[in-house]
Each structure stands twice: as C-alpha cells, then as structure tokens.
C-alpha atoms as a PDB file:
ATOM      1  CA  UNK A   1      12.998 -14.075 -32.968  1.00  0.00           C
ATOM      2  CA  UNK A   2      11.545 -12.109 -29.670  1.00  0.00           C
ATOM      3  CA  UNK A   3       9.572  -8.922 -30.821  1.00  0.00           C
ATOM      4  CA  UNK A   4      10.452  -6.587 -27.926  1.00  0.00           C
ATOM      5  CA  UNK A   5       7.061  -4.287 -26.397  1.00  0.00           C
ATOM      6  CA  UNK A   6       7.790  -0.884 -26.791  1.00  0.00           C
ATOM      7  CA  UNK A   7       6.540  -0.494 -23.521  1.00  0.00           C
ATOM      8  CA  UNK A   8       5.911  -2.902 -20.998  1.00  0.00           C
ATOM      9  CA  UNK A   9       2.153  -4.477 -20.011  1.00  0.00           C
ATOM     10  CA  UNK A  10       1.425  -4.579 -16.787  1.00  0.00           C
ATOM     11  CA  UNK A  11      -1.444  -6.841 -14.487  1.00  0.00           C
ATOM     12  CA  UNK A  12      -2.227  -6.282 -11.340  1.00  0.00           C
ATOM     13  CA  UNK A  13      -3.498  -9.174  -8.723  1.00  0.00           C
ATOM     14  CA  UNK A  14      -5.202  -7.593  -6.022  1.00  0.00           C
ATOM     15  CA  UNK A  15      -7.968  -7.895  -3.269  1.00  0.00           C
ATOM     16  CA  UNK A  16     -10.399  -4.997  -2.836  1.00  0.00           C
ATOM     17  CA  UNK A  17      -9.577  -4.892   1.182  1.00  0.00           C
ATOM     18  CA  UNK A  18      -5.783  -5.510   0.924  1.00  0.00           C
ATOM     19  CA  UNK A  19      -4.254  -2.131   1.824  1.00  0.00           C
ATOM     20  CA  UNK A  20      -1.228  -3.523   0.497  1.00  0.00           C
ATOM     21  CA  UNK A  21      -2.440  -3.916  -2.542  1.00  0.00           C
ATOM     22  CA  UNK A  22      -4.099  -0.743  -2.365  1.00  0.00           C
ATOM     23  CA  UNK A  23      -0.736   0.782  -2.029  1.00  0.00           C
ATOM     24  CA  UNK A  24       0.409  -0.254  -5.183  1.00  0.00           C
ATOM     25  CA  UNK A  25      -3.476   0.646  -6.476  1.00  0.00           C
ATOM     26  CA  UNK A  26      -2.824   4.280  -5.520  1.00  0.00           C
ATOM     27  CA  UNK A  27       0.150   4.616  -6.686  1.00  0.00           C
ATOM     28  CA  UNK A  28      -0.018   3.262 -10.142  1.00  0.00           C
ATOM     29  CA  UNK A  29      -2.989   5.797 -10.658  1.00  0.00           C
ATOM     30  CA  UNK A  30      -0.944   8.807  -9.145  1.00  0.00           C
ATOM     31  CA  UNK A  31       2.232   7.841 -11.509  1.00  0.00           C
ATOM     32  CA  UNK A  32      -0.624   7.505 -14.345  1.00  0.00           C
ATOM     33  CA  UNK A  33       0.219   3.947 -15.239  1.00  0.00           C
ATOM     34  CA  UNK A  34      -2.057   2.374 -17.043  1.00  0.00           C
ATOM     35  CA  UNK A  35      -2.572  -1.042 -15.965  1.00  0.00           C
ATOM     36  CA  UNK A  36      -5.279  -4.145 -16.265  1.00  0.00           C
ATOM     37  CA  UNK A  37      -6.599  -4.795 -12.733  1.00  0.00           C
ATOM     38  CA  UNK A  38      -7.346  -8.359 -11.326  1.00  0.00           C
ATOM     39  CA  UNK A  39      -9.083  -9.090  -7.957  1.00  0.00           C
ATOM     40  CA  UNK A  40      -8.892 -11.924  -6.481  1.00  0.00           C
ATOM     41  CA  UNK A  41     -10.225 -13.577  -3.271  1.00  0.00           C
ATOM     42  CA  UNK A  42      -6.961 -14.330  -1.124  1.00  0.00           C
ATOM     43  CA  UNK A  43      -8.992 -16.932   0.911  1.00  0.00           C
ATOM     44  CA  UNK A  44     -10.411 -18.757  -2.163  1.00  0.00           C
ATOM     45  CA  UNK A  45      -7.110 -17.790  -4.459  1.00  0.00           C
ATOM     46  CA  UNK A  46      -7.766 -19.300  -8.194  1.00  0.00           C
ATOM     47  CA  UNK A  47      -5.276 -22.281  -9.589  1.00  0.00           C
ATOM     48  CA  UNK A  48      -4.013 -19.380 -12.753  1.00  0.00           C
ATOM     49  CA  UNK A  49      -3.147 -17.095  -9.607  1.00  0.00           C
ATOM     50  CA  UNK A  50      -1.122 -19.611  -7.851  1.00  0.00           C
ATOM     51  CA  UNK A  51       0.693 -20.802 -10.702  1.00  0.00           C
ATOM     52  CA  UNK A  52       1.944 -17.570 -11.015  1.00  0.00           C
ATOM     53  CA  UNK A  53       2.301 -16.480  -7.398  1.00  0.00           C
ATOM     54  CA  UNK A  54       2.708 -19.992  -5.034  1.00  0.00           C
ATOM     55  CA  UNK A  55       2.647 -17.946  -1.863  1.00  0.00           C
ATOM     56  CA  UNK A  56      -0.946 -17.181  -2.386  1.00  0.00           C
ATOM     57  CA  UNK A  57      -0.612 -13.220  -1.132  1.00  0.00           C
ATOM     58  CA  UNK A  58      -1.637 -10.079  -2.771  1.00  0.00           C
ATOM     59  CA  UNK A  59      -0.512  -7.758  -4.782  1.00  0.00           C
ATOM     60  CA  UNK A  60       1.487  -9.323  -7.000  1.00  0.00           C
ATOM     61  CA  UNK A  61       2.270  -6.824 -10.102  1.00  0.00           C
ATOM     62  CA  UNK A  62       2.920  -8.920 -13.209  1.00  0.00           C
ATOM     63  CA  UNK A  63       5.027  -7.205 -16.108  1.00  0.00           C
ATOM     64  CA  UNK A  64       4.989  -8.235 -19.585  1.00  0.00           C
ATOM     65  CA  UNK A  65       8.197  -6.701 -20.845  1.00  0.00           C
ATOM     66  CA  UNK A  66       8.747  -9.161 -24.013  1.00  0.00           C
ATOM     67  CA  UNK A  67       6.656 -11.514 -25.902  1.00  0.00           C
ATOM     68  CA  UNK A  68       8.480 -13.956 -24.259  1.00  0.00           C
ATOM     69  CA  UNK A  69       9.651 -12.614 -20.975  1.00  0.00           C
ATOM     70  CA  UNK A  70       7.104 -11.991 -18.160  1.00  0.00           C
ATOM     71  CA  UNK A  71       8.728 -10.204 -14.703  1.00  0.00           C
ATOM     72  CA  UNK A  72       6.388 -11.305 -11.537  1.00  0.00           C
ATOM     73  CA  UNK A  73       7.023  -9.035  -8.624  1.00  0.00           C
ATOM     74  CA  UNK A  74       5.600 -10.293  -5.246  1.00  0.00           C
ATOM     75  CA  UNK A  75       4.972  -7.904  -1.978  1.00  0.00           C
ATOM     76  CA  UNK A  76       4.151  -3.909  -1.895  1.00  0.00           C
ATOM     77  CA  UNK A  77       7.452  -3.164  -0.829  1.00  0.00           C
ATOM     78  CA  UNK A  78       9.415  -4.845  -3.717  1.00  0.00           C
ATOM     79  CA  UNK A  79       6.657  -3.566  -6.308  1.00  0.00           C
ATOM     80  CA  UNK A  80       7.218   0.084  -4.874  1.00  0.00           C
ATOM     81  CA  UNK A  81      11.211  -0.034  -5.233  1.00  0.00           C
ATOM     82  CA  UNK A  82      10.157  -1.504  -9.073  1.00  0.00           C
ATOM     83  CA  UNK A  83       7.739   1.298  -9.539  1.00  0.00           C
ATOM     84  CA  UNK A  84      10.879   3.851  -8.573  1.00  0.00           C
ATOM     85  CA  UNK A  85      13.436   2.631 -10.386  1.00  0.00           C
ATOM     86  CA  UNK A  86      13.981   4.974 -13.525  1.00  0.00           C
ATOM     87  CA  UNK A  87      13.076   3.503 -16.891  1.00  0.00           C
ATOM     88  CA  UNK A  88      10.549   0.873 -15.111  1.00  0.00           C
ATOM     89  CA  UNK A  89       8.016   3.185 -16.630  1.00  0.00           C
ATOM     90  CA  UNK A  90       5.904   3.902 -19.886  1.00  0.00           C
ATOM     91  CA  UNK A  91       7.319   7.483 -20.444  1.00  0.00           C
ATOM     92  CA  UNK A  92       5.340  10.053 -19.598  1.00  0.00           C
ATOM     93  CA  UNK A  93       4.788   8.804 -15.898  1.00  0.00           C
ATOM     94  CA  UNK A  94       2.087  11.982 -15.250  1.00  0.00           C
ATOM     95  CA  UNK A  95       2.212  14.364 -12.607  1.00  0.00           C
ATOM     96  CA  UNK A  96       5.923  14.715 -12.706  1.00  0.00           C
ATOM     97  CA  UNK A  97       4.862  16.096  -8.723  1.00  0.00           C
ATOM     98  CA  UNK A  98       4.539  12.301  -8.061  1.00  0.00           C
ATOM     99  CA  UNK A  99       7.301   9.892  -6.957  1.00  0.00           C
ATOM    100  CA  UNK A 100       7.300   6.616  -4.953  1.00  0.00           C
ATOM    101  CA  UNK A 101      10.359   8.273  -2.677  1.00  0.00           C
ATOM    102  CA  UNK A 102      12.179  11.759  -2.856  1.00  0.00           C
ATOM    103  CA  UNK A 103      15.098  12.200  -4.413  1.00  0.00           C
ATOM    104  CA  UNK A 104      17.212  13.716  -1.458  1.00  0.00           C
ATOM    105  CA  UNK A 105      18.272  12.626   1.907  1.00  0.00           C
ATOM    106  CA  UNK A 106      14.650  12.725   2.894  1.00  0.00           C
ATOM    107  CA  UNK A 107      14.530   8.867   1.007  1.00  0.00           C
ATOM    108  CA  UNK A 108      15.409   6.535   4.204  1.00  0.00           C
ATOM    109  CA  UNK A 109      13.292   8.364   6.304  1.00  0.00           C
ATOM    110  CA  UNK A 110      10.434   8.189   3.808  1.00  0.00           C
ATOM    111  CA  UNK A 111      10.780   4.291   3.244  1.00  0.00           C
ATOM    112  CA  UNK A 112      11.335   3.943   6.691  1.00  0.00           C
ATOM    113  CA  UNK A 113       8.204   5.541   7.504  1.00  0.00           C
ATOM    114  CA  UNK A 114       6.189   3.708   4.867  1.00  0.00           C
ATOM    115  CA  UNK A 115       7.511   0.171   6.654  1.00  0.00           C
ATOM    116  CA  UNK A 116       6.064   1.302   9.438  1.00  0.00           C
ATOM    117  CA  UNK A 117       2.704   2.147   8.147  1.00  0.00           C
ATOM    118  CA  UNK A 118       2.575  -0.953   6.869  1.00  0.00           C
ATOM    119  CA  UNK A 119       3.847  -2.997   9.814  1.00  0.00           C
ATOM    120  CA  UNK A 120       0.421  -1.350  11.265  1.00  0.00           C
ATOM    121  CA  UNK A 121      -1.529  -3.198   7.995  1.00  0.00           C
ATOM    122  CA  UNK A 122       0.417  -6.336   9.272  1.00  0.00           C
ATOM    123  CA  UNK A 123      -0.369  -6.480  12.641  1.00  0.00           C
ATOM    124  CA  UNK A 124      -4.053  -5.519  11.842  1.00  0.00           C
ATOM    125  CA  UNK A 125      -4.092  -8.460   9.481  1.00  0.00           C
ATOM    126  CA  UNK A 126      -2.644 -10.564  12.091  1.00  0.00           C
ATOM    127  CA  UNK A 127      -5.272  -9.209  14.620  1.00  0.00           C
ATOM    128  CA  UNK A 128      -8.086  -9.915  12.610  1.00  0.00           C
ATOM    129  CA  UNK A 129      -7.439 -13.321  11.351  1.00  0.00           C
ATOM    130  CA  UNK A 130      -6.752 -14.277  14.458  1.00  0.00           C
ATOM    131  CA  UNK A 131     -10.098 -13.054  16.159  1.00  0.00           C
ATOM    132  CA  UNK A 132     -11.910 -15.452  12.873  1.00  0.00           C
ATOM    133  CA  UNK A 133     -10.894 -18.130  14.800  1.00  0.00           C
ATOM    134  CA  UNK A 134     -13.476 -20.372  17.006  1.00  0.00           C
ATOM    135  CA  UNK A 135     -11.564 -19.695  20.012  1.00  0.00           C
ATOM    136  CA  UNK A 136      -9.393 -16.469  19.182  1.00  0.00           C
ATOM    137  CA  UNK A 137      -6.076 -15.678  21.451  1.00  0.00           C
ATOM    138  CA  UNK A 138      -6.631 -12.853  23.329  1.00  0.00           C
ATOM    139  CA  UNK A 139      -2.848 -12.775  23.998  1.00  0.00           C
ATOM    140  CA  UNK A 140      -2.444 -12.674  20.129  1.00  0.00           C
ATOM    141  CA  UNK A 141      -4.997 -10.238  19.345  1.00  0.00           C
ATOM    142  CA  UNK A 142      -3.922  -7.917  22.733  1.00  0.00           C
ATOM    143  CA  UNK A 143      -0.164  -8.459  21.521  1.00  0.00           C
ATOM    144  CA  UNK A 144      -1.478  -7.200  17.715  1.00  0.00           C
ATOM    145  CA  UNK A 145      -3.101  -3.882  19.216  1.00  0.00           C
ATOM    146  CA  UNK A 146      -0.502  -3.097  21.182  1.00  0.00           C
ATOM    147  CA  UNK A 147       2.197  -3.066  18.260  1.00  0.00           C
ATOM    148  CA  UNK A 148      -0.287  -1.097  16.374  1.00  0.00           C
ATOM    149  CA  UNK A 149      -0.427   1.405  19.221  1.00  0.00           C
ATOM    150  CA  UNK A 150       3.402   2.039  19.504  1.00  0.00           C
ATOM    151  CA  UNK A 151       3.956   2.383  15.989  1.00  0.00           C
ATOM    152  CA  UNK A 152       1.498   4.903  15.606  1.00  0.00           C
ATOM    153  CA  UNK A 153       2.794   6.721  17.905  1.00  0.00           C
ATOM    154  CA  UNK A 154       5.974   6.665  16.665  1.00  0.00           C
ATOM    155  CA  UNK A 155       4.316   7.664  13.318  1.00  0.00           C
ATOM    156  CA  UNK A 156       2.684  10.715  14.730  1.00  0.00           C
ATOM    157  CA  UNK A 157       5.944  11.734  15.918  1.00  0.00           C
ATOM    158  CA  UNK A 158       7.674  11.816  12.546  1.00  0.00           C
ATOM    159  CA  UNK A 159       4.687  13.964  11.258  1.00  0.00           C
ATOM    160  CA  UNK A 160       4.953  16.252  13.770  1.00  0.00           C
ATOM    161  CA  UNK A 161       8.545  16.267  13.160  1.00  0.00           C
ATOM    162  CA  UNK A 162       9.253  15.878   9.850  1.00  0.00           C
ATOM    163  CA  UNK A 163       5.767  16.667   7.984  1.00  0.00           C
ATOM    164  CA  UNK A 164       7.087  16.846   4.708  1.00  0.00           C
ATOM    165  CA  UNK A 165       7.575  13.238   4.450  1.00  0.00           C
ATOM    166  CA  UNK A 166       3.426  12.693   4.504  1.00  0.00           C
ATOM    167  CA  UNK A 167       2.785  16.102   2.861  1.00  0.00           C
ATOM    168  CA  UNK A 168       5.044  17.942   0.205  1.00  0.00           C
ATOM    169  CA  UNK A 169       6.100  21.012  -0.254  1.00  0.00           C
ATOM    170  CA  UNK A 170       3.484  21.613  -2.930  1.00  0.00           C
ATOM    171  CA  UNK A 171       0.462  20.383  -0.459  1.00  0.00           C
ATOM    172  CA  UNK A 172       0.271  17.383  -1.902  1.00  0.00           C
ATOM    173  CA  UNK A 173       0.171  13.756  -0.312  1.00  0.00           C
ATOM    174  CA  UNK A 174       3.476  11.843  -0.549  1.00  0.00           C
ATOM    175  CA  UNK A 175       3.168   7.944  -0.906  1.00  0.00           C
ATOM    176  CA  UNK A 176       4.252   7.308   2.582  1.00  0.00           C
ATOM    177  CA  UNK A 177       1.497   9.777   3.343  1.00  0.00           C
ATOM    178  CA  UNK A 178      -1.171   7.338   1.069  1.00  0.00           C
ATOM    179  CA  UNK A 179       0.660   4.527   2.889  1.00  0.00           C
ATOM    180  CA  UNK A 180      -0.448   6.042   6.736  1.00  0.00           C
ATOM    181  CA  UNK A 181      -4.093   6.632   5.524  1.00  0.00           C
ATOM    182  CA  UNK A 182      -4.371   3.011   3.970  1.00  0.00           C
ATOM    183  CA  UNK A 183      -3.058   1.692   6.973  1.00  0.00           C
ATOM    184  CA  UNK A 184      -5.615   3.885   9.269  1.00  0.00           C
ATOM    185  CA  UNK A 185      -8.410   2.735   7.162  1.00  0.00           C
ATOM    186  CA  UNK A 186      -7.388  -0.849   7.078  1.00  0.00           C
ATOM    187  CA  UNK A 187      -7.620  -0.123  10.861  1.00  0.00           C
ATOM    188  CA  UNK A 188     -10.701   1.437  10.958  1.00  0.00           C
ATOM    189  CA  UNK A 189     -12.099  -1.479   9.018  1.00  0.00           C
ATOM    190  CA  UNK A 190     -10.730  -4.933  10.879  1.00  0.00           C
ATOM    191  CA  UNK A 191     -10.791  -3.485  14.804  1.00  0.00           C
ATOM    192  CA  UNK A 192     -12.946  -0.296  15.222  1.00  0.00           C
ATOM    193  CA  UNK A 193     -12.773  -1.074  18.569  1.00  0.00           C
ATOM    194  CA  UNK A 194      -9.257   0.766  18.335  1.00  0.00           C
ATOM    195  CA  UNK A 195     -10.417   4.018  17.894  1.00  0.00           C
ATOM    196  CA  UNK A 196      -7.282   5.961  16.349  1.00  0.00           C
ATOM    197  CA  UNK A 197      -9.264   9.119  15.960  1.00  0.00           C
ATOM    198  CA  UNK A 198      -9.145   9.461  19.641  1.00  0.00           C
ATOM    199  CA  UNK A 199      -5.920   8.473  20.461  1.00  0.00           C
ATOM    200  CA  UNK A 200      -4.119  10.399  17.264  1.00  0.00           C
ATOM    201  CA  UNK A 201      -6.287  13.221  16.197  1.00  0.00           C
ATOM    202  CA  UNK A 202      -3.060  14.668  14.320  1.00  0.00           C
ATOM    203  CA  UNK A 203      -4.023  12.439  12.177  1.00  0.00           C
ATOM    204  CA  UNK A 204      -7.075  13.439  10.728  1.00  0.00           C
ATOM    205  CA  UNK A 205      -5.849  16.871   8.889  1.00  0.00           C
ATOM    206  CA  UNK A 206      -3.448  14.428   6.704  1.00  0.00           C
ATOM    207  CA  UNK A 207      -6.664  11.747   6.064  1.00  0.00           C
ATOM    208  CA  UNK A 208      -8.686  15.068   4.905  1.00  0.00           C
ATOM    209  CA  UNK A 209      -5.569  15.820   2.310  1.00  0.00           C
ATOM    210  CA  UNK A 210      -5.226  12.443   1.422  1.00  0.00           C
ATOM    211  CA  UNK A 211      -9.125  11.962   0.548  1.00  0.00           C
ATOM    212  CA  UNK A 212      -8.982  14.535  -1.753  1.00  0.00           C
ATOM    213  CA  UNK A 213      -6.679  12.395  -4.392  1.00  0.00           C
ATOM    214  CA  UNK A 214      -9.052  10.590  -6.800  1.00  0.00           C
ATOM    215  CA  UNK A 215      -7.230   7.239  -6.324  1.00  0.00           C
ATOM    216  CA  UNK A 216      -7.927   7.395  -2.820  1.00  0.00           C
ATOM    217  CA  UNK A 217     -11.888   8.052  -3.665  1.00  0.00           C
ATOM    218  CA  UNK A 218     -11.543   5.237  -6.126  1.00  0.00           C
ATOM    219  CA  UNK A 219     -10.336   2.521  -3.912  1.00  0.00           C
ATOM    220  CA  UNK A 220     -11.450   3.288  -0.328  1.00  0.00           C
ATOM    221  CA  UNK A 221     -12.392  -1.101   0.762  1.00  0.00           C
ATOM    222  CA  UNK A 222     -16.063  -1.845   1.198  1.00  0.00           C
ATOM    223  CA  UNK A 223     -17.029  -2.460   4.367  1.00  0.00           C
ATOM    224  CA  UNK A 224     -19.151  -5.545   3.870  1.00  0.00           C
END
C-alpha cells in the first residue's frame, strides 16, 4: 500500500548562473517553500541528473508527492505555471502579498511580459556560448544583441505603461518584475559590453526595489 506525504518534497536542480533557474530560486523563497537545493554544472551535468532530466538543462524542480510517485517538471516557465496552480503548495505559502501571476486581467500581460524577460536570458545565453567558441560568429553574436535590444525596449515600454505589472500596488516586486532584473543581471554578467544602464536607465529604480528582497541578495550569480 502507497503511504501518501502529507505534503509534497520538493528538489531543486539548479546552476548558480542560470537566471532561469534563479527564477524559480526567487520565487520558491518569496512563496516560502521550503525546498532542498541541488547545483549542478550544466556543462559537466552528473549521470543521477540526466537520468532524471535527459535534456541536460536547468532548473528542473523535482516533486515527491507519494512514496511512490515522483512529478519531474522541466523549464522555468512550466515550473512557474506548477508553482501557481492552487493546491501545488504546502499550505501556508507565506506572504499571502506573493503570487507567481495576478489574479485579474492583468495575468496575460504579466506572463507575457515574463516571456519576454526571459527571451532576453535566451538570447544572452545564445550570445555567450557562441562567443566560447574558437572562431565565434559575429553574425550570431550581432543577431543575439540585437534581439536583446528590441525586447528591452519593448519591456521598458510596458513599465512605463503598465508599471504595476513589475511593481504592485503595495510597492512590492512582482515576479515578472524578479524576472526583468534576473534577466538584466544575466546581461550584465555574459556581455557587459551591452551596457543597459545607458540605454534603459528606467530601469534602474525597479533593480533598486528588486535588490531589496532577500532572495534577490541571496542568489545574485558570482561573477567568476
């Protein structure tokens, strides 16, 4: 017979530079789920890793539900809609403030402005793996920072526009604001050449705000 968890386990595979892994890192700590963290290299991924998760690619959040019944959930994106489904979570979830995405017609605009923030982690991954080659494409690379451009800007108009998506009503950072300052850092990090402070200064009041969450502190990526 199955003995049933009163409340699920949870593991977390993750990279300590993977802002998409430090999406899920962020959140987890602002919903106040308590969780068992594993980092991992994703260029030298280990065999109990890939048995798990064949495609190699962090995070991967790993729920224990039963004795007998393990949920694996590949990708930020998929781990974010698990994270805010109701009933996903050990009950209390914390700051009842928190949420992956409002509750209100403000939701599609939200997730749509969190898959753009991390279409910027994306192209900045593409960017820099492509510049660790021997003989990098400058097409690739020059193709990379120019999608990273444009959908920054487009970001910075939504915050001008519709603020409240980035920073709620109670002053407080919303995840797709946590997902913009990941992906600027991630930036920051891979091609400093591509100085956002200069070309989006809006930016920076929403970084400050951002920086002031704990989880933030906690898991800002080493730079070496």
């Amino acid at each position: 017979m199955t003995r049933t968890q009163s409340t699920p386990q949870f593991e977390l595979y993750f990279s300590a530079r993977s802002p998409f892994a430090r999406r899920i890192r962020v959140a987890l700590a602002n919903l106040r789920v308590p969780f068992e963290g594993k980092e991992i290299s994703v260029f030298e991924p280990p065999a109990d890793f890939l048995k798990i998760s064949p495609l190699g690619l962090v995070p991967v959040l790993v729920v224990k539900q039963t004795d007998q019944e393990t949920l694996v959930i590949p990708d930020s994106s998929a781990i974010l809609e698990y994270l805010n489904e109701p009933g996903n979570l050990p009950s209390p979830q914390g700051d009842s403030t928190f949420g992956i995405w409002p509750n209100n017609t403000d939701k599609p605009w939200a997730r749509a402005a969190s898959t753009l923030a991390a279409g910027v982690m994306q192209h900045t991954v593409n960017h820099f793996l492509e510049s660790l080659k021997k003989a990098p494409d400058t097409e690739t690379t020059n193709e990379a920072s120019e999608r990273i451009v444009a959908t920054l800007t487009n970001l910075n108009e939504l915050l001008k526009g519709k603020q409240h998506l980035f920073i709620n009503r109670s002053k407080a950072t919303t995840q797709t604001g946590f997902d913009l300052v990941i992906a600027l850092d991630y930036l920051s990090l891979r091609i400093p050449a591509l100085d956002w402070n200069t070309q989006f200064s809006e930016f920076q009041n929403l970084v400050t705000l951002a920086y002031s969450n704990q989880a933030m502190q906690s898991t800002r990526p080493p730079k070496t």
